[in-house]
PDB file of N, CA and C in Angstrom:
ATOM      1  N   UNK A   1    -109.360 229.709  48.041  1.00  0.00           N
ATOM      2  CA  UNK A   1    -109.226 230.624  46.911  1.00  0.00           C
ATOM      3  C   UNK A   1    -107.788 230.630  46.400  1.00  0.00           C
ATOM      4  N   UNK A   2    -106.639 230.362  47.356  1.00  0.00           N
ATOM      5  CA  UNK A   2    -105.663 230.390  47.318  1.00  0.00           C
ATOM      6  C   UNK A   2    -105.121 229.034  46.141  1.00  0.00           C
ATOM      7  N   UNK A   3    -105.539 228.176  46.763  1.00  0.00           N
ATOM      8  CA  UNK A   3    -105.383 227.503  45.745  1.00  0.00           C
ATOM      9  C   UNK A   3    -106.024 227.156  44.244  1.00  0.00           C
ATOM     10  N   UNK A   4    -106.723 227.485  44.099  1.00  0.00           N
ATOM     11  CA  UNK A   4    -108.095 227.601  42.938  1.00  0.00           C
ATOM     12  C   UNK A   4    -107.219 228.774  41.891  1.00  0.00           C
ATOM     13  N   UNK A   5    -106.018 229.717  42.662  1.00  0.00           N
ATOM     14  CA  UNK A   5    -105.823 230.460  41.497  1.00  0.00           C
ATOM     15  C   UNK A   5    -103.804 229.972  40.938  1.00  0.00           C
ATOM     16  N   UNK A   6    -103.627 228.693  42.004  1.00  0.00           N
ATOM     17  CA  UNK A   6    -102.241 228.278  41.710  1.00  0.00           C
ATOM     18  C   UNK A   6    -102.602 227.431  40.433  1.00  0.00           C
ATOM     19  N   UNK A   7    -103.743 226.788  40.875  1.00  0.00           N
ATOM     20  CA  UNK A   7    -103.928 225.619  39.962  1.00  0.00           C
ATOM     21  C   UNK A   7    -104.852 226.554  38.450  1.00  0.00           C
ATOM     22  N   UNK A   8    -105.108 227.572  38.898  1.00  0.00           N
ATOM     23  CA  UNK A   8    -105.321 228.318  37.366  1.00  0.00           C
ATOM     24  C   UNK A   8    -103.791 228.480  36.829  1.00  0.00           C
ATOM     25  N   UNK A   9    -102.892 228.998  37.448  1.00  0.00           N
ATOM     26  CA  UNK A   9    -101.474 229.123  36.643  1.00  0.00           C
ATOM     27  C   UNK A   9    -101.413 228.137  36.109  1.00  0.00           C
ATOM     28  N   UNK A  10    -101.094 227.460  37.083  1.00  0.00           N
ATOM     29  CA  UNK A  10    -100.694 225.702  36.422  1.00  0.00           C
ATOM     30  C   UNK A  10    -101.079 225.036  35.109  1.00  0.00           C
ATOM     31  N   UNK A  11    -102.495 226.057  35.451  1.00  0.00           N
ATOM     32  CA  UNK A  11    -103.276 224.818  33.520  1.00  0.00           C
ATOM     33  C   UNK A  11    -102.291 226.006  32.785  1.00  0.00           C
ATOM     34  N   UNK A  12    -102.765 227.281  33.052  1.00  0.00           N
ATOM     35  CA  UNK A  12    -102.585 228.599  32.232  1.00  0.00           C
ATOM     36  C   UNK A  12    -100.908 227.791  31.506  1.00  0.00           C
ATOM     37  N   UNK A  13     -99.700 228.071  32.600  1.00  0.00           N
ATOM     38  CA  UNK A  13     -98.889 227.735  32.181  1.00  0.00           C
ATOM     39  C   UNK A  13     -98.392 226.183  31.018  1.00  0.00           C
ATOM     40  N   UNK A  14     -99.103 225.059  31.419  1.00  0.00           N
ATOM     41  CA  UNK A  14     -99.096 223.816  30.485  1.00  0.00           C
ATOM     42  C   UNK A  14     -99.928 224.466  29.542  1.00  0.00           C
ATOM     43  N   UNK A  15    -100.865 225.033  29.479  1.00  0.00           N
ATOM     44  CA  UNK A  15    -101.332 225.389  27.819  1.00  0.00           C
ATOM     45  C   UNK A  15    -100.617 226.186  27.302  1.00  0.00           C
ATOM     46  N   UNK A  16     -99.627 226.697  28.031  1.00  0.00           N
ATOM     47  CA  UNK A  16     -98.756 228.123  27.107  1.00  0.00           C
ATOM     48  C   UNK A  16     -97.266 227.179  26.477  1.00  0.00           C
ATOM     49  N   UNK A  17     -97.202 226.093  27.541  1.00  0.00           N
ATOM     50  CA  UNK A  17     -96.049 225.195  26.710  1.00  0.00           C
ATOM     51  C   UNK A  17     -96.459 224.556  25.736  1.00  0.00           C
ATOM     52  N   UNK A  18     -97.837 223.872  25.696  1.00  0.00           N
ATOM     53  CA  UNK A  18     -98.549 223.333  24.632  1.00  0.00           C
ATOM     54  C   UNK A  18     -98.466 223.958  23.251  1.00  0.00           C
ATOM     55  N   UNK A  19     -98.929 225.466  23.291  1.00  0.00           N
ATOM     56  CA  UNK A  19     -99.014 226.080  22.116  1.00  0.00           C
ATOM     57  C   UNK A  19     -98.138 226.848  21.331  1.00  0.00           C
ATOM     58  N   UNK A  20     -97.272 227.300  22.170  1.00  0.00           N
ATOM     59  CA  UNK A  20     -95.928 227.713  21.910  1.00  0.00           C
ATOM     60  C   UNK A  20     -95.350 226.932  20.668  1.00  0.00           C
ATOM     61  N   UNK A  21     -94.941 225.816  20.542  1.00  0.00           N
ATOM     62  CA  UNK A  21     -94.494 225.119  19.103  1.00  0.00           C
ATOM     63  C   UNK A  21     -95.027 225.155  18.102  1.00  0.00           C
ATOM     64  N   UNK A  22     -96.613 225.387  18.435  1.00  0.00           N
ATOM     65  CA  UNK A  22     -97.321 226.006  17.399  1.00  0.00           C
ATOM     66  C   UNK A  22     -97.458 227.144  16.349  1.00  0.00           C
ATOM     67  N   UNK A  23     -96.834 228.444  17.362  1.00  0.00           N
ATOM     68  CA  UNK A  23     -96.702 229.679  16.605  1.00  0.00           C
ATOM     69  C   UNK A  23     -96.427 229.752  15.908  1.00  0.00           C
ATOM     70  N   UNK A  24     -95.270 229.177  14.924  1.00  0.00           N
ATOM     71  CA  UNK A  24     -95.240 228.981  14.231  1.00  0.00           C
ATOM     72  C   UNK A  24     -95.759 228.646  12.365  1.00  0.00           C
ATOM     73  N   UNK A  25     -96.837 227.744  13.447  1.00  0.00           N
ATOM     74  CA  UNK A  25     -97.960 227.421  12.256  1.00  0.00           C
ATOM     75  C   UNK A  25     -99.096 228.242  12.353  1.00  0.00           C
ATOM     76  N   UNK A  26     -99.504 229.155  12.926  1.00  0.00           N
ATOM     77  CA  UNK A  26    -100.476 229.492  13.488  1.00  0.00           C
ATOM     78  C   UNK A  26    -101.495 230.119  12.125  1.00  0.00           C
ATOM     79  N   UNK A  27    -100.700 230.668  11.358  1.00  0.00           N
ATOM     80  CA  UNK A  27    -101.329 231.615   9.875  1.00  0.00           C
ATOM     81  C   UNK A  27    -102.255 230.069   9.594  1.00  0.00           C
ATOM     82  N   UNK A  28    -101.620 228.911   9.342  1.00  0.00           N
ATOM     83  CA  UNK A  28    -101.971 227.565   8.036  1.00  0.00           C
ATOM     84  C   UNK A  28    -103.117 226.973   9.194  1.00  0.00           C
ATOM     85  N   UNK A  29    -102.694 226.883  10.146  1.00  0.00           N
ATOM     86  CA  UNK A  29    -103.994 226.628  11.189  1.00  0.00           C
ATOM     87  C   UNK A  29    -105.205 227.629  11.130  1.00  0.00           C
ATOM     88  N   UNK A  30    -104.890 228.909  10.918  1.00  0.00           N
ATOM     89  CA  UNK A  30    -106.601 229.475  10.897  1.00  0.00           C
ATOM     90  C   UNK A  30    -106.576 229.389   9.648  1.00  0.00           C
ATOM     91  N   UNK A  31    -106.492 229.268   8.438  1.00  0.00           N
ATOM     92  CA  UNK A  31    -107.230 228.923   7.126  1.00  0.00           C
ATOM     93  C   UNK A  31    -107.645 227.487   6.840  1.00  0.00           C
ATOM     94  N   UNK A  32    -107.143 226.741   7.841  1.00  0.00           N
ATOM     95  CA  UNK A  32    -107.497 225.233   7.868  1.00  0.00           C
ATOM     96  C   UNK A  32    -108.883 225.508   8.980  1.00  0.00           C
ATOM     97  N   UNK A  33    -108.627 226.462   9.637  1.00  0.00           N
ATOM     98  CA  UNK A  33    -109.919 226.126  10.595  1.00  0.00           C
ATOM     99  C   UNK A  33    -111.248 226.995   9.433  1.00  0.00           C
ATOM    100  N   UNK A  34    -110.692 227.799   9.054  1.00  0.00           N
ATOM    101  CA  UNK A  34    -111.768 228.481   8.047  1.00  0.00           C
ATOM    102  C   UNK A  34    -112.453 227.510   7.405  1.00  0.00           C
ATOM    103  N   UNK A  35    -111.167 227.164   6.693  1.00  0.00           N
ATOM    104  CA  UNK A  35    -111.623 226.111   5.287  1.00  0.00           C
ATOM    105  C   UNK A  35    -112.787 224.871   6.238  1.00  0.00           C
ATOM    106  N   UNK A  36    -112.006 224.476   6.980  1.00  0.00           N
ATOM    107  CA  UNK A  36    -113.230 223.121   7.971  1.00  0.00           C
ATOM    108  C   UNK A  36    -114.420 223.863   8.255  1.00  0.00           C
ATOM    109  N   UNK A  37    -114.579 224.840   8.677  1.00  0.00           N
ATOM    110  CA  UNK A  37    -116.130 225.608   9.327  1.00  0.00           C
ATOM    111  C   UNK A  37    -117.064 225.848   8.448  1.00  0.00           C
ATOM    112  N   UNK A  38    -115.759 226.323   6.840  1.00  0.00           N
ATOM    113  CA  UNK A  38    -117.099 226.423   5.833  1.00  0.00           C
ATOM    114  C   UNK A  38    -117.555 225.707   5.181  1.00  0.00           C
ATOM    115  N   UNK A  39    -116.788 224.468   5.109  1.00  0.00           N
ATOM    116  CA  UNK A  39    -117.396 223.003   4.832  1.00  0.00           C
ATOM    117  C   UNK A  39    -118.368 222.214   5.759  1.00  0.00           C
ATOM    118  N   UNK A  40    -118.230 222.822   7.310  1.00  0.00           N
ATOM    119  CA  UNK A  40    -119.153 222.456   8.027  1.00  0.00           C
ATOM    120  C   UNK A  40    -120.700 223.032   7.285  1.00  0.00           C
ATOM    121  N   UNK A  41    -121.035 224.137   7.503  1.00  0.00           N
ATOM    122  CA  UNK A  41    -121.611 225.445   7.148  1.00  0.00           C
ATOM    123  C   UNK A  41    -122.466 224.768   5.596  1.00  0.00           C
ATOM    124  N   UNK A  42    -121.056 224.265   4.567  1.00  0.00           N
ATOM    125  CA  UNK A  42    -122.027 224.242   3.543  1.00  0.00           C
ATOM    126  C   UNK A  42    -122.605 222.479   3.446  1.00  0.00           C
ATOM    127  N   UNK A  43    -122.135 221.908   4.183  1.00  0.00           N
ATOM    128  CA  UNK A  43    -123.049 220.304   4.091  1.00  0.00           C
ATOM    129  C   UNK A  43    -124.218 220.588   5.166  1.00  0.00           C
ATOM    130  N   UNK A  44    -124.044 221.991   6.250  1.00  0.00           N
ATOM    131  CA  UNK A  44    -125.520 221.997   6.861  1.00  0.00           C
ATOM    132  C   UNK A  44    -126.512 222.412   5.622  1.00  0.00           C
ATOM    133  N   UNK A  45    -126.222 223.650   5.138  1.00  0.00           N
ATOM    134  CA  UNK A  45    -127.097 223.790   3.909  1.00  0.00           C
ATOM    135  C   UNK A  45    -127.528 222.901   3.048  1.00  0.00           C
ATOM    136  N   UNK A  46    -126.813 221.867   2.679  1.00  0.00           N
ATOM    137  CA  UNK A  46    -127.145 220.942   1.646  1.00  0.00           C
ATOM    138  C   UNK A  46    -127.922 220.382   2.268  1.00  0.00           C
ATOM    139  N   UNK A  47    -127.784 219.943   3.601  1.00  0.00           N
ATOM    140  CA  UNK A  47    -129.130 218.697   3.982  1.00  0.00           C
ATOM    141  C   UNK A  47    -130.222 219.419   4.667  1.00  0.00           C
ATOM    142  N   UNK A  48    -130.146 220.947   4.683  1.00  0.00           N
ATOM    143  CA  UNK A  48    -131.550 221.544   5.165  1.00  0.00           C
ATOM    144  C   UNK A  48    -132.112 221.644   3.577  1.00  0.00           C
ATOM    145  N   UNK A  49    -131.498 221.881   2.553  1.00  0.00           N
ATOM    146  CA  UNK A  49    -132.039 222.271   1.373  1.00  0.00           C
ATOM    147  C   UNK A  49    -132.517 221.130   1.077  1.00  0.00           C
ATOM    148  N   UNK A  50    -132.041 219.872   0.652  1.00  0.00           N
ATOM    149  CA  UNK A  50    -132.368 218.582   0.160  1.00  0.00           C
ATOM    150  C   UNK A  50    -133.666 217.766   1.190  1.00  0.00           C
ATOM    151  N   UNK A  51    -133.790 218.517   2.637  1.00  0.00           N
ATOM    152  CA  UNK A  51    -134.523 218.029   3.541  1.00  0.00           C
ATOM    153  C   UNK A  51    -135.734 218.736   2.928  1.00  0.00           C
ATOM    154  N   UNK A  52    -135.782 219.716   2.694  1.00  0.00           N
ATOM    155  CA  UNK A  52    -136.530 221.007   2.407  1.00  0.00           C
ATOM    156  C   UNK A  52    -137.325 220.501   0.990  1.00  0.00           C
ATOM    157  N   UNK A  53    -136.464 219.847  -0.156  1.00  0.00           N
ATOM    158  CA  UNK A  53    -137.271 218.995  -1.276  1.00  0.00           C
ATOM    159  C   UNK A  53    -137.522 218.182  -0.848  1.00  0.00           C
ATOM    160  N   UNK A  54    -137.201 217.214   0.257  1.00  0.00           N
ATOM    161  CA  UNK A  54    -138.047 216.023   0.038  1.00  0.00           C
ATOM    162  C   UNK A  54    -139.545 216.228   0.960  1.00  0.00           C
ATOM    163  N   UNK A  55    -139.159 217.387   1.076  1.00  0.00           N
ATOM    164  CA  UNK A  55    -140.403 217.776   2.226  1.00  0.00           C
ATOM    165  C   UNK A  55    -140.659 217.194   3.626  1.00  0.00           C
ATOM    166  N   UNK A  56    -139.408 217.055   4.101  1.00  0.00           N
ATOM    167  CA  UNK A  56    -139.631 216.715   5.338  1.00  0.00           C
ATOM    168  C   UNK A  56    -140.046 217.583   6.609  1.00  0.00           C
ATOM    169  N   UNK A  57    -139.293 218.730   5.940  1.00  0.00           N
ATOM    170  CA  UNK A  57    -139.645 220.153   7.040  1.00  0.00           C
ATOM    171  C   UNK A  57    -140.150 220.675   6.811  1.00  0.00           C
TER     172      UNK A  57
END
């Protein structure tokens, strides 16, 4: 157990050096992740809708 929670620091800590340079950007990163999800979101719609005329479903 002892070790199972060093080696949790360990990641914990390399992901906190990882993201740290990031803070920075962090605002332009979630409207980039927005903007990507709702473009995900709207090409699912398009090909359930277009699936939906050609009558496949």
């Amino acid at each position: 157990m002892r070790y199972a929670l060093e080696a949790a620091q360990q990641v914990l800590a390399e992901t906190q050096s990882a993201v740290l340079p990031l803070v920075p950007y962090l605002d332009s990163l979630r409207w980039v992740f927005i903007v990507v999800a709702l473009g995900g979101i709207t090409v699912t719609i398009y090909t359930r809708l277009d699936d939906w005329k050609r009558g496949q479903r």
